[in-house]
PDBML (XML) file of the C-alpha atoms, coordinates in Angstrom:
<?xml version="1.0" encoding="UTF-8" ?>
<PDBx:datablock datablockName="MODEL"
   xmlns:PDBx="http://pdbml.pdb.org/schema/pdbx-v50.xsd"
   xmlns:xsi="http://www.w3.org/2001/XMLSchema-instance"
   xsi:schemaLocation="http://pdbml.pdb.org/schema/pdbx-v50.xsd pdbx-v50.xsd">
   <PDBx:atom_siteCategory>
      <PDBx:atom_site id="1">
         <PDBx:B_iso_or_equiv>0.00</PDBx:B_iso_or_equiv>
         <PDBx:Cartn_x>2.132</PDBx:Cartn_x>
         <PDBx:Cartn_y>-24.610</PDBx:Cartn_y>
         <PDBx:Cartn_z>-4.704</PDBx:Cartn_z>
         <PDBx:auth_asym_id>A</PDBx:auth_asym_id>
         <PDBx:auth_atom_id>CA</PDBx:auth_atom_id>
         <PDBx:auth_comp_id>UNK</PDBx:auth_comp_id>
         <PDBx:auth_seq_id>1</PDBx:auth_seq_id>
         <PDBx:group_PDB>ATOM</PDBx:group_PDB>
         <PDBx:label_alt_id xsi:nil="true" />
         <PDBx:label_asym_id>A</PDBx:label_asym_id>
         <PDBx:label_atom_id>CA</PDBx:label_atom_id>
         <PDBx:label_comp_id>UNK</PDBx:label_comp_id>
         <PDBx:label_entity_id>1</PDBx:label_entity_id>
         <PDBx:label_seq_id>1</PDBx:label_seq_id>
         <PDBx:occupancy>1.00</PDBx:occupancy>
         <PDBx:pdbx_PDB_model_num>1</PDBx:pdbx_PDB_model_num>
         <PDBx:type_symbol>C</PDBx:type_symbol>
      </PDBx:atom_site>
      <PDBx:atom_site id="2">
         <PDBx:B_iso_or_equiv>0.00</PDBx:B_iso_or_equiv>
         <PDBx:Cartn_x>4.726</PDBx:Cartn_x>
         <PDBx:Cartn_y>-22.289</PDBx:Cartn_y>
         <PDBx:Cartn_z>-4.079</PDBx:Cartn_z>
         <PDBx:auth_asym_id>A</PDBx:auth_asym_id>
         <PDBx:auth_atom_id>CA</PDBx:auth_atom_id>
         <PDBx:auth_comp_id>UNK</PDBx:auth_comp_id>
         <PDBx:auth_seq_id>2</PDBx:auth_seq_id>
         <PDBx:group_PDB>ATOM</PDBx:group_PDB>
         <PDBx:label_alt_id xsi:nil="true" />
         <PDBx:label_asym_id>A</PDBx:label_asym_id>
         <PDBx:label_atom_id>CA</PDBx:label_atom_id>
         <PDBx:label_comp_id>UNK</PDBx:label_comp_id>
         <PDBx:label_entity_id>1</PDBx:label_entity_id>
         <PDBx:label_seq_id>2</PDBx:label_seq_id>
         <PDBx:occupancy>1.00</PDBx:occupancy>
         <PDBx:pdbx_PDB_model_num>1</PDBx:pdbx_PDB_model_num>
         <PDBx:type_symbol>C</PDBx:type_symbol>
      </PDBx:atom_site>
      <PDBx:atom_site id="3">
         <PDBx:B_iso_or_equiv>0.00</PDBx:B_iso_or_equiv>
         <PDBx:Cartn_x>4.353</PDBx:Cartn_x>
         <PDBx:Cartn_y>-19.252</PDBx:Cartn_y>
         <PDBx:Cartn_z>-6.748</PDBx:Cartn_z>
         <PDBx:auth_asym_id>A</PDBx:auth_asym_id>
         <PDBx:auth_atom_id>CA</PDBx:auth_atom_id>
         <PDBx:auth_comp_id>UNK</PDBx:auth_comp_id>
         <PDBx:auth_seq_id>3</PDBx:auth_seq_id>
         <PDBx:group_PDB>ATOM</PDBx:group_PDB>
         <PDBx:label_alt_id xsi:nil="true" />
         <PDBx:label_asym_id>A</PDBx:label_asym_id>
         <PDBx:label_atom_id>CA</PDBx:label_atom_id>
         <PDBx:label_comp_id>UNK</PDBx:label_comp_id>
         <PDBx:label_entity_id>1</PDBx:label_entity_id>
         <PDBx:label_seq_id>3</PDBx:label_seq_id>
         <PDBx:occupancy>1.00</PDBx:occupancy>
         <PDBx:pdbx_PDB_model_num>1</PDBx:pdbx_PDB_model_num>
         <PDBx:type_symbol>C</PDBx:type_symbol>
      </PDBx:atom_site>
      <PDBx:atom_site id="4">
         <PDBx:B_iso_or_equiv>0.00</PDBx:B_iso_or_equiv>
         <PDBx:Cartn_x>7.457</PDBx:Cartn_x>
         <PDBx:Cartn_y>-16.894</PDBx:Cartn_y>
         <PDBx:Cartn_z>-5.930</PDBx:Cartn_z>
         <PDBx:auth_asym_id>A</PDBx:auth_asym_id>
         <PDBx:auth_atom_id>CA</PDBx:auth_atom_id>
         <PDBx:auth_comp_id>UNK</PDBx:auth_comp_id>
         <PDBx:auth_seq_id>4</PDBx:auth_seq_id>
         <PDBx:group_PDB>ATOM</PDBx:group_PDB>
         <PDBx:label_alt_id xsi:nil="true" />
         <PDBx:label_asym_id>A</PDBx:label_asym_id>
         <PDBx:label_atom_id>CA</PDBx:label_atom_id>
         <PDBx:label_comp_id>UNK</PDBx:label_comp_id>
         <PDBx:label_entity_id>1</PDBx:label_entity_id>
         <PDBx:label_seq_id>4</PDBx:label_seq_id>
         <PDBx:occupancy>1.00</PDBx:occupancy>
         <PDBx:pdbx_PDB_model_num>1</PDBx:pdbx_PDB_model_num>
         <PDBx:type_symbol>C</PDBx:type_symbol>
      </PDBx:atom_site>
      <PDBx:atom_site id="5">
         <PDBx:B_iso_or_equiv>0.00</PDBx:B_iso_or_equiv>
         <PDBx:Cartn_x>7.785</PDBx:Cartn_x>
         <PDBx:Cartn_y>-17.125</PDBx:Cartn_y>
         <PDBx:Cartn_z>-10.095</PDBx:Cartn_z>
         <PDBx:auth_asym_id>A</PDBx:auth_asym_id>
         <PDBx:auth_atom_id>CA</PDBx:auth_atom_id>
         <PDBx:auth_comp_id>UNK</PDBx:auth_comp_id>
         <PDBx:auth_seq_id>5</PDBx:auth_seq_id>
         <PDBx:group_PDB>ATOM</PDBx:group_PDB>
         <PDBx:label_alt_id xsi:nil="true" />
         <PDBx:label_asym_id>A</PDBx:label_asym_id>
         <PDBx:label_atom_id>CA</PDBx:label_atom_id>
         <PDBx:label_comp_id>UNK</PDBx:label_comp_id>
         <PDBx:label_entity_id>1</PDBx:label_entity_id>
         <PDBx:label_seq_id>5</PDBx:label_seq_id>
         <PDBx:occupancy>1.00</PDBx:occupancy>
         <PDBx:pdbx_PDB_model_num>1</PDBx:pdbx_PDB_model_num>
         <PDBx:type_symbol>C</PDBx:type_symbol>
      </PDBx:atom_site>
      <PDBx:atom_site id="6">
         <PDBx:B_iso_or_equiv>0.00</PDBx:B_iso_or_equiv>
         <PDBx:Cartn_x>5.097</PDBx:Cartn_x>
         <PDBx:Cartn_y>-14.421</PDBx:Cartn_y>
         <PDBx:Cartn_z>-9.786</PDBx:Cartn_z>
         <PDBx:auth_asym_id>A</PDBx:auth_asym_id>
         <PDBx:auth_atom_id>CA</PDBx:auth_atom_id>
         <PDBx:auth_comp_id>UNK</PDBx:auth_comp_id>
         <PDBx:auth_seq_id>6</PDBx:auth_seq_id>
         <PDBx:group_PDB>ATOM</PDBx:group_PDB>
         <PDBx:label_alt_id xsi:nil="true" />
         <PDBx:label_asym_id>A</PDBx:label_asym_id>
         <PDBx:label_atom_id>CA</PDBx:label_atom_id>
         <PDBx:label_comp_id>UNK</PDBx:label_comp_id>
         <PDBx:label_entity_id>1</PDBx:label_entity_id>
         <PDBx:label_seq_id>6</PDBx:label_seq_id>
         <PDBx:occupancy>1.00</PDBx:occupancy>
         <PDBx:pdbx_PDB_model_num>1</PDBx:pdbx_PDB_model_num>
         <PDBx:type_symbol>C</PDBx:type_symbol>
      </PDBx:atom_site>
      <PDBx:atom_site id="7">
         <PDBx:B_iso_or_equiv>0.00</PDBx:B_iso_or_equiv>
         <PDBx:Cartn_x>6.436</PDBx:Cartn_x>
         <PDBx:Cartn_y>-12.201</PDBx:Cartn_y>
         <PDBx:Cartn_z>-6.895</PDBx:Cartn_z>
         <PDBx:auth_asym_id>A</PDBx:auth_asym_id>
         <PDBx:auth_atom_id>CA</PDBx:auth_atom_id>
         <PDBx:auth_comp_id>UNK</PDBx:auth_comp_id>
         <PDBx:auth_seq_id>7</PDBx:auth_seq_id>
         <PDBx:group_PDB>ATOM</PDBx:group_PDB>
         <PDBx:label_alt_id xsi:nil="true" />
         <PDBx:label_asym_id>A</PDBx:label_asym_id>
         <PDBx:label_atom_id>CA</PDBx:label_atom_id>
         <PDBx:label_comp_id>UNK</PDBx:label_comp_id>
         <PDBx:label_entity_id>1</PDBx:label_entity_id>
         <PDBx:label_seq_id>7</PDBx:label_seq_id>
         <PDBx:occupancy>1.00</PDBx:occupancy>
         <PDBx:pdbx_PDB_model_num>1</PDBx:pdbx_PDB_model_num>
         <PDBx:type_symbol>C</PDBx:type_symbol>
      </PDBx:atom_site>
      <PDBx:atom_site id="8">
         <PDBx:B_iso_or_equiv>0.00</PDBx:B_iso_or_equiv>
         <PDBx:Cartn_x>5.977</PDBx:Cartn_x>
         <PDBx:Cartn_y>-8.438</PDBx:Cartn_y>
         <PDBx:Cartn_z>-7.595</PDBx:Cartn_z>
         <PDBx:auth_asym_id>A</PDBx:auth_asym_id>
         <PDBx:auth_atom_id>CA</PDBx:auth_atom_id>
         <PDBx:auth_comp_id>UNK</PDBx:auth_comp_id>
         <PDBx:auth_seq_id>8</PDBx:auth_seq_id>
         <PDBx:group_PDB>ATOM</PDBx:group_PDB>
         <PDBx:label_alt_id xsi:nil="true" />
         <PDBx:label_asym_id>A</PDBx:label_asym_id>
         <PDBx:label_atom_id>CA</PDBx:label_atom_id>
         <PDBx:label_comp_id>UNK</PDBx:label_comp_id>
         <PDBx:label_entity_id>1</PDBx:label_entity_id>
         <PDBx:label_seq_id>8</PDBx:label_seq_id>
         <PDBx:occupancy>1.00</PDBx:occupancy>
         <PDBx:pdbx_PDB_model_num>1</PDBx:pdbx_PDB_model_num>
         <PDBx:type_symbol>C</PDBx:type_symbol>
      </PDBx:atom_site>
      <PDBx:atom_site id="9">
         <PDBx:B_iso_or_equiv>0.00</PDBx:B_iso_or_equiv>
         <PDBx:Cartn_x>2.872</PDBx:Cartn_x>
         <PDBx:Cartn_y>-6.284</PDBx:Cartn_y>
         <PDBx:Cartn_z>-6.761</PDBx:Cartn_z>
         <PDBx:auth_asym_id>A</PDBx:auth_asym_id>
         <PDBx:auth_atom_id>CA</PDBx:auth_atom_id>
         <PDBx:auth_comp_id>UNK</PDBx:auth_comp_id>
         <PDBx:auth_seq_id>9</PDBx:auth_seq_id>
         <PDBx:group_PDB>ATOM</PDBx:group_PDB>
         <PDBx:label_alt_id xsi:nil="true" />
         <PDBx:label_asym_id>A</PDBx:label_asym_id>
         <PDBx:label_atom_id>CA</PDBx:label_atom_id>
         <PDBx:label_comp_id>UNK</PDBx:label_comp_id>
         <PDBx:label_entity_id>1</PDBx:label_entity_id>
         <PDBx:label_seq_id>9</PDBx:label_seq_id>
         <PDBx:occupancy>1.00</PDBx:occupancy>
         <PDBx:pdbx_PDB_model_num>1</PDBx:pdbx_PDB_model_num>
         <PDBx:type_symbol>C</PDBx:type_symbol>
      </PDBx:atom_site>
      <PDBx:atom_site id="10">
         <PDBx:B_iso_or_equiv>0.00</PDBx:B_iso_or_equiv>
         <PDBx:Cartn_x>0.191</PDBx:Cartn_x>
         <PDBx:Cartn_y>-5.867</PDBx:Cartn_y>
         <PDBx:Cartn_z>-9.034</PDBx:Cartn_z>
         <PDBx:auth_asym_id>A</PDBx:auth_asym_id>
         <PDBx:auth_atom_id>CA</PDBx:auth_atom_id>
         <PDBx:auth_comp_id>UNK</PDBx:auth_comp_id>
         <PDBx:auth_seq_id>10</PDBx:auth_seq_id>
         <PDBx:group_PDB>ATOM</PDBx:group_PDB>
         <PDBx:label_alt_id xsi:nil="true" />
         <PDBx:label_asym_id>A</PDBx:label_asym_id>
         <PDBx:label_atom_id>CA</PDBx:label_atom_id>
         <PDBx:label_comp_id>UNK</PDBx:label_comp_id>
         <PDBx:label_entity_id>1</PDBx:label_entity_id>
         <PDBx:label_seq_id>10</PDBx:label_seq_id>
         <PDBx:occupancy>1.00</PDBx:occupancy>
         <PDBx:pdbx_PDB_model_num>1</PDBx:pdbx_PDB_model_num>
         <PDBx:type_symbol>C</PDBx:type_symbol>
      </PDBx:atom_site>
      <PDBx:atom_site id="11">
         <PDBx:B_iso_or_equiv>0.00</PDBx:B_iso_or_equiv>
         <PDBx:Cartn_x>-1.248</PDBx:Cartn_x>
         <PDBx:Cartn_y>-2.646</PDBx:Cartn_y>
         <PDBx:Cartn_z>-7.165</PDBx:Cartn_z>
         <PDBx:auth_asym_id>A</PDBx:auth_asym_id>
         <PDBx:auth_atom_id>CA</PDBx:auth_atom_id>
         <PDBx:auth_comp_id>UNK</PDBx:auth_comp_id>
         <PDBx:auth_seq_id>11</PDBx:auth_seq_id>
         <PDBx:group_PDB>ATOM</PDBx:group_PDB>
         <PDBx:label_alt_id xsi:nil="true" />
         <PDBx:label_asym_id>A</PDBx:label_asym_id>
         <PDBx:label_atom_id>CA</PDBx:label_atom_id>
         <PDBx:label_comp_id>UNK</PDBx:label_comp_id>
         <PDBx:label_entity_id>1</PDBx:label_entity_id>
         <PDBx:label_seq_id>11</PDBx:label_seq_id>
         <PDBx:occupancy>1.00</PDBx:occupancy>
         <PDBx:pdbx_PDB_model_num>1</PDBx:pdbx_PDB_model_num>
         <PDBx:type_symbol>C</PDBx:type_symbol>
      </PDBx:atom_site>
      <PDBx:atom_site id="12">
         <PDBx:B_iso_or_equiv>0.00</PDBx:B_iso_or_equiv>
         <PDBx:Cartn_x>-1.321</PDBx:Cartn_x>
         <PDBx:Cartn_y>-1.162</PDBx:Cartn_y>
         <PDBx:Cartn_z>-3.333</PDBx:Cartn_z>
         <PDBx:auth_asym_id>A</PDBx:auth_asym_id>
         <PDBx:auth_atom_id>CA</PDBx:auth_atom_id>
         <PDBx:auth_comp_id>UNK</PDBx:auth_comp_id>
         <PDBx:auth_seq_id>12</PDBx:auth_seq_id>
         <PDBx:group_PDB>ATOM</PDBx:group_PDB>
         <PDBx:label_alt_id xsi:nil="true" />
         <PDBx:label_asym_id>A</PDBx:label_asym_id>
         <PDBx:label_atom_id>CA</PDBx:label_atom_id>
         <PDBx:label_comp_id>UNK</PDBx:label_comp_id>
         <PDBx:label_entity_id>1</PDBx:label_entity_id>
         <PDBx:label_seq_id>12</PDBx:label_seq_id>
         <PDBx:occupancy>1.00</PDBx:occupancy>
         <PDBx:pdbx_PDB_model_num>1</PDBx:pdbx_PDB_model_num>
         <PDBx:type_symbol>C</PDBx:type_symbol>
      </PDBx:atom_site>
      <PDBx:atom_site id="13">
         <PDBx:B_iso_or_equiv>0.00</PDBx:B_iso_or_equiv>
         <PDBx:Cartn_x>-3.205</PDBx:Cartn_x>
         <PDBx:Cartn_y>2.206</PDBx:Cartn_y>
         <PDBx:Cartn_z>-2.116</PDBx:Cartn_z>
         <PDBx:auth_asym_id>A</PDBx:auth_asym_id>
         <PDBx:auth_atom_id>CA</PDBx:auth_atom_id>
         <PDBx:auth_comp_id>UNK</PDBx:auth_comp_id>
         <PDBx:auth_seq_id>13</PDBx:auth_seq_id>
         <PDBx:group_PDB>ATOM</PDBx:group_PDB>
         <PDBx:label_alt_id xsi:nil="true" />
         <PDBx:label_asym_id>A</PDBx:label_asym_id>
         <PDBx:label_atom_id>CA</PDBx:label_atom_id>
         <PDBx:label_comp_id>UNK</PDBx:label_comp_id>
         <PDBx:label_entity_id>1</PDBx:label_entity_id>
         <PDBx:label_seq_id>13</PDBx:label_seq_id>
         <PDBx:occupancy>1.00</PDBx:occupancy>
         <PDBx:pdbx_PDB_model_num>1</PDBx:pdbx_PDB_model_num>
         <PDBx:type_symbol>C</PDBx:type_symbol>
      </PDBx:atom_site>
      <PDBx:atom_site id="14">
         <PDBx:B_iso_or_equiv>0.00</PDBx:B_iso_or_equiv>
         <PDBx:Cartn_x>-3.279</PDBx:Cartn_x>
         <PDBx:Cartn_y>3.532</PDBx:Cartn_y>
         <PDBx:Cartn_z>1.389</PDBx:Cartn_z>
         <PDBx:auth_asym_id>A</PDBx:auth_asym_id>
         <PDBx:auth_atom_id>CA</PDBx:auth_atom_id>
         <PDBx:auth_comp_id>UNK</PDBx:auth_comp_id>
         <PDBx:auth_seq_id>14</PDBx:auth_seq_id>
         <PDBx:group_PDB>ATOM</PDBx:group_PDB>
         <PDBx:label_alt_id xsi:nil="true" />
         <PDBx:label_asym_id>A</PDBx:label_asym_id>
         <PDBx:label_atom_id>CA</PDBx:label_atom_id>
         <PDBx:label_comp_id>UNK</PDBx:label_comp_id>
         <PDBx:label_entity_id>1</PDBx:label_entity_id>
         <PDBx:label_seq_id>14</PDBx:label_seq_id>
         <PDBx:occupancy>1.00</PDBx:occupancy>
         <PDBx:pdbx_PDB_model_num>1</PDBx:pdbx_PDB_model_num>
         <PDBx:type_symbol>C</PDBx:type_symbol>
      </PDBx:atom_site>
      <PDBx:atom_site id="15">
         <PDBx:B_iso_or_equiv>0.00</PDBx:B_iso_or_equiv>
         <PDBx:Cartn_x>-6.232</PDBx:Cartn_x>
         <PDBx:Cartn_y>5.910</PDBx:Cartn_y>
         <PDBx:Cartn_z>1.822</PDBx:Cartn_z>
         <PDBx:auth_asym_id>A</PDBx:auth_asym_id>
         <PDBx:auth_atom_id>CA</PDBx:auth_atom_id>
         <PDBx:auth_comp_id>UNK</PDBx:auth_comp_id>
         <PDBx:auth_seq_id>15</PDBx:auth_seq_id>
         <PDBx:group_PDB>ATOM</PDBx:group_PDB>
         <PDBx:label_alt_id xsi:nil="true" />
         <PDBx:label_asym_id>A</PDBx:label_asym_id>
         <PDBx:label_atom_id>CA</PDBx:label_atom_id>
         <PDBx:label_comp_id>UNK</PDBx:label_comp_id>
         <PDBx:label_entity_id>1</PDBx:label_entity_id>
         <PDBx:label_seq_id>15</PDBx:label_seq_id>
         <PDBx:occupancy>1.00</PDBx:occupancy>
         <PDBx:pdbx_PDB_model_num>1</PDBx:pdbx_PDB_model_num>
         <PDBx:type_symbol>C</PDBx:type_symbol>
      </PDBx:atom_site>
      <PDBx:atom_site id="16">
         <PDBx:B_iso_or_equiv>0.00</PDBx:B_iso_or_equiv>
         <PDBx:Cartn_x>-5.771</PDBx:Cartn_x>
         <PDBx:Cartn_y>8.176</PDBx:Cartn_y>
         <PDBx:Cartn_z>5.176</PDBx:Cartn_z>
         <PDBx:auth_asym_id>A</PDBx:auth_asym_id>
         <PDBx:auth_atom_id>CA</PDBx:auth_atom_id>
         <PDBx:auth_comp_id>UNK</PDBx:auth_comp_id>
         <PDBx:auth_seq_id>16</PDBx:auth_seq_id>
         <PDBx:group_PDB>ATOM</PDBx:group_PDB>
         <PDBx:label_alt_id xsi:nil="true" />
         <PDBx:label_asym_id>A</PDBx:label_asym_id>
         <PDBx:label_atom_id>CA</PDBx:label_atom_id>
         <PDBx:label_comp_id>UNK</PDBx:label_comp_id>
         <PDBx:label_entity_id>1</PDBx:label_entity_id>
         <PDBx:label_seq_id>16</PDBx:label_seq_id>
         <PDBx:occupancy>1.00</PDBx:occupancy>
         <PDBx:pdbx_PDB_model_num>1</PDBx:pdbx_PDB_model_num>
         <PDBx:type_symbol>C</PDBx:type_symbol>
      </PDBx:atom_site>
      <PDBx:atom_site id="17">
         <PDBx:B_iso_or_equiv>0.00</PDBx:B_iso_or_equiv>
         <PDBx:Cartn_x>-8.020</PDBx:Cartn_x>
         <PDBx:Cartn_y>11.197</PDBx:Cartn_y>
         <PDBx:Cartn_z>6.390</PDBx:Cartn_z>
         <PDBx:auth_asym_id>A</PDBx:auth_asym_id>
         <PDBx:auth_atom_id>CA</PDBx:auth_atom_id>
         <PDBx:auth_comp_id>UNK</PDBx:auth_comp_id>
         <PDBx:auth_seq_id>17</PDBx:auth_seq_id>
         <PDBx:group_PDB>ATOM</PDBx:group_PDB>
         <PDBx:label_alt_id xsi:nil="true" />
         <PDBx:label_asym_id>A</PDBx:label_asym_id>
         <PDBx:label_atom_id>CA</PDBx:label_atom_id>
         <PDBx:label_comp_id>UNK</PDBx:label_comp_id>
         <PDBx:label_entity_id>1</PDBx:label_entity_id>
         <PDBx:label_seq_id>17</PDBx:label_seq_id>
         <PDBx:occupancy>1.00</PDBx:occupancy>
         <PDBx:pdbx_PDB_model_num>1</PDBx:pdbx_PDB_model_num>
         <PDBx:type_symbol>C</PDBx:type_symbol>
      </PDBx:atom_site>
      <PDBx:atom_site id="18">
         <PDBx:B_iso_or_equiv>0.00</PDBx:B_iso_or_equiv>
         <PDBx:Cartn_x>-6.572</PDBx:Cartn_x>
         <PDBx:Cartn_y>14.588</PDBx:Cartn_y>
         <PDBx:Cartn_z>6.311</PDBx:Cartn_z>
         <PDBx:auth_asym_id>A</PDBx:auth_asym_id>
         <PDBx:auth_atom_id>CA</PDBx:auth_atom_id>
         <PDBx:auth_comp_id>UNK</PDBx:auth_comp_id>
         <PDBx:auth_seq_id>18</PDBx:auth_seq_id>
         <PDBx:group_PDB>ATOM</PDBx:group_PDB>
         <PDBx:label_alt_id xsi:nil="true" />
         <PDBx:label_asym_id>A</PDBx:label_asym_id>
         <PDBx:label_atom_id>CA</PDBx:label_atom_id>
         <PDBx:label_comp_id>UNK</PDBx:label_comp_id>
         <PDBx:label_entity_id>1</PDBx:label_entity_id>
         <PDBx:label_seq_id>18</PDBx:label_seq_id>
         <PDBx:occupancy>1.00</PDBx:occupancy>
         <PDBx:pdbx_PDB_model_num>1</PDBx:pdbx_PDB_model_num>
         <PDBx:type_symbol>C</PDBx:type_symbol>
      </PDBx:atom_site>
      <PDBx:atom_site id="19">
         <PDBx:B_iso_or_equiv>0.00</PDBx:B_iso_or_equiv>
         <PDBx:Cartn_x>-5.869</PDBx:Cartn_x>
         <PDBx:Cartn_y>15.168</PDBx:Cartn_y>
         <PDBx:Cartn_z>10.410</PDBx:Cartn_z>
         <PDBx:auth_asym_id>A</PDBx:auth_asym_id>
         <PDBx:auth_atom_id>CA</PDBx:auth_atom_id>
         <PDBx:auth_comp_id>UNK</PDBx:auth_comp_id>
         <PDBx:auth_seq_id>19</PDBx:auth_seq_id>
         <PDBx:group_PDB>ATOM</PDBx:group_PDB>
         <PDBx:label_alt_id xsi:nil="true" />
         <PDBx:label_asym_id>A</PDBx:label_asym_id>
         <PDBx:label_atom_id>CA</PDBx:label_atom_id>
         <PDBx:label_comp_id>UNK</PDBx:label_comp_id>
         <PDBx:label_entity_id>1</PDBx:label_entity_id>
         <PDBx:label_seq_id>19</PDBx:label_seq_id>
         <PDBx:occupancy>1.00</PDBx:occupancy>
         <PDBx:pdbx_PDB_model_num>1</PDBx:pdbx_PDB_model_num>
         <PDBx:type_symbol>C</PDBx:type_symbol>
      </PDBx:atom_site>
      <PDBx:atom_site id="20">
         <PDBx:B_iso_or_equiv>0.00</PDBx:B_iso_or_equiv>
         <PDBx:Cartn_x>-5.021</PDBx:Cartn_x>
         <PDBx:Cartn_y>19.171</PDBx:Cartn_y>
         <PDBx:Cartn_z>9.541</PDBx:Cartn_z>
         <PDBx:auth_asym_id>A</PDBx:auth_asym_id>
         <PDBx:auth_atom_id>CA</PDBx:auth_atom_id>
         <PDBx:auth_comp_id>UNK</PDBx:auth_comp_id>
         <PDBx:auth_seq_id>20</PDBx:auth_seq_id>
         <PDBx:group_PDB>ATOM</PDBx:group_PDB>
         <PDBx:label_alt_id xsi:nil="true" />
         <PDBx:label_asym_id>A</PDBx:label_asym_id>
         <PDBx:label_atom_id>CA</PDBx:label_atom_id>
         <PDBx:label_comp_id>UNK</PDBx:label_comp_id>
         <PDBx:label_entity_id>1</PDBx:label_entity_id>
         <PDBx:label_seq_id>20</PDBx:label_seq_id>
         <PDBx:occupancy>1.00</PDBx:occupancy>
         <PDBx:pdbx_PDB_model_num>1</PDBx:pdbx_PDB_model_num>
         <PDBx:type_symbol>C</PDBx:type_symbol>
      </PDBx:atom_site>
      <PDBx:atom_site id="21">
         <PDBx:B_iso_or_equiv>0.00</PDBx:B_iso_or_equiv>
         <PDBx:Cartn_x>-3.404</PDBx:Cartn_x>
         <PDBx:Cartn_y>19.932</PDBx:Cartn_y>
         <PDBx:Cartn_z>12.923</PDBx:Cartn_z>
         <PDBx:auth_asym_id>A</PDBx:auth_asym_id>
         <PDBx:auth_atom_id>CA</PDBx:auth_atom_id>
         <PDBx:auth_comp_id>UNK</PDBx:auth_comp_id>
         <PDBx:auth_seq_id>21</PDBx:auth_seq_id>
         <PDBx:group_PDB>ATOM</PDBx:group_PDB>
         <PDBx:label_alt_id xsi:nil="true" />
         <PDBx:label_asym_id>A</PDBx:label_asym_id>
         <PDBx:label_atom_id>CA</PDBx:label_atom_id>
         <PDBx:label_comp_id>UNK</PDBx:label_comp_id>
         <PDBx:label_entity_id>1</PDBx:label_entity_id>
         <PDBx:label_seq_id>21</PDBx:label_seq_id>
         <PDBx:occupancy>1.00</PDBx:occupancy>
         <PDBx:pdbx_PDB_model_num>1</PDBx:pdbx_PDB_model_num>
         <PDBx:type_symbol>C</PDBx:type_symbol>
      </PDBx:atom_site>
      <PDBx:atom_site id="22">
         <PDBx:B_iso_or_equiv>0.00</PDBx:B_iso_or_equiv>
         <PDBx:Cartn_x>-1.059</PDBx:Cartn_x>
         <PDBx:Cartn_y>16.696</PDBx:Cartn_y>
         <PDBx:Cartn_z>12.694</PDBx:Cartn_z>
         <PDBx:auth_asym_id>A</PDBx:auth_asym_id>
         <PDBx:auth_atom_id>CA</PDBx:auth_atom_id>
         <PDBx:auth_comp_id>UNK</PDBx:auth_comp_id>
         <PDBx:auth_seq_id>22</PDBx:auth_seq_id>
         <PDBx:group_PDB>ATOM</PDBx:group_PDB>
         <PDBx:label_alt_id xsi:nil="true" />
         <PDBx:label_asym_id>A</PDBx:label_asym_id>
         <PDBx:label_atom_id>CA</PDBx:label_atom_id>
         <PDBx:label_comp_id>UNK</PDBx:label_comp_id>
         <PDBx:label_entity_id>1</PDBx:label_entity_id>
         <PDBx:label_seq_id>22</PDBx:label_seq_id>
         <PDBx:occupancy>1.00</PDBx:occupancy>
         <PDBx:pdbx_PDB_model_num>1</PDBx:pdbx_PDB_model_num>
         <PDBx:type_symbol>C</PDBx:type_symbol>
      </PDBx:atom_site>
      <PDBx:atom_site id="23">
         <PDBx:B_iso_or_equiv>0.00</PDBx:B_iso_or_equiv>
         <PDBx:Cartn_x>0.318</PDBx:Cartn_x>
         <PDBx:Cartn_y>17.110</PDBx:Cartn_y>
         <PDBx:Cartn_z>8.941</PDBx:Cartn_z>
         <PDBx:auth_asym_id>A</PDBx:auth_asym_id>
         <PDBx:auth_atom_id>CA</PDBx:auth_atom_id>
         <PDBx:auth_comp_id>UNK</PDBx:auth_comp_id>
         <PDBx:auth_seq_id>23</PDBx:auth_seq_id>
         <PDBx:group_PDB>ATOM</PDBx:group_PDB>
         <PDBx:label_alt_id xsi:nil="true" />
         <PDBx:label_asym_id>A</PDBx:label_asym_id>
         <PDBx:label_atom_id>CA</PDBx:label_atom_id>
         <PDBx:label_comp_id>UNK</PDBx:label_comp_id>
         <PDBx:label_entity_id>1</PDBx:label_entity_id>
         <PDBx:label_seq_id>23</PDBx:label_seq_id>
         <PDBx:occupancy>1.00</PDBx:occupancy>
         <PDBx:pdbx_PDB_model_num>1</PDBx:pdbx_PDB_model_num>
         <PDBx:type_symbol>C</PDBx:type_symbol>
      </PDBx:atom_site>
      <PDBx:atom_site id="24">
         <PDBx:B_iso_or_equiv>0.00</PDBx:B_iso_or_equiv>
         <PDBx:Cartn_x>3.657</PDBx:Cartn_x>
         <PDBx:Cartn_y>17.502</PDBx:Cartn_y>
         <PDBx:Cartn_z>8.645</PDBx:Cartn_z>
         <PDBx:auth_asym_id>A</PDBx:auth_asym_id>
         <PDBx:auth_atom_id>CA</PDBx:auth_atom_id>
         <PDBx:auth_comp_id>UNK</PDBx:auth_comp_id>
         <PDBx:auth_seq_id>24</PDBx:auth_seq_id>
         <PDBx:group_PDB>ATOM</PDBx:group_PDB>
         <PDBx:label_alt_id xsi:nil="true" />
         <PDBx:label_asym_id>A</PDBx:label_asym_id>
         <PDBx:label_atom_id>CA</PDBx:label_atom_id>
         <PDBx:label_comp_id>UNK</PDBx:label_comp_id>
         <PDBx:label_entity_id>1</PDBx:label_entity_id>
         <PDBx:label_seq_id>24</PDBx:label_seq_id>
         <PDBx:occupancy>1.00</PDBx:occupancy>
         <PDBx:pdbx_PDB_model_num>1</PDBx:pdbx_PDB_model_num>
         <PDBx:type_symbol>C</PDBx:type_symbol>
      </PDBx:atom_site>
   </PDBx:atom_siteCategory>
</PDBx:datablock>
């Protein structure tokens, strides 16, 4: 069933490598 009573985030990570030259 439908469980929007719960919507939210618990916990999100993005892991990138360092590309040096392309940083900005």
């Amino acid at each position: 069933s439908n469980g929007n009573w719960a919507n939210g985030l618990v916990e999100v990570q993005v892991y990138a490598k360092n590309d040096k030259e392309n940083v900005t």
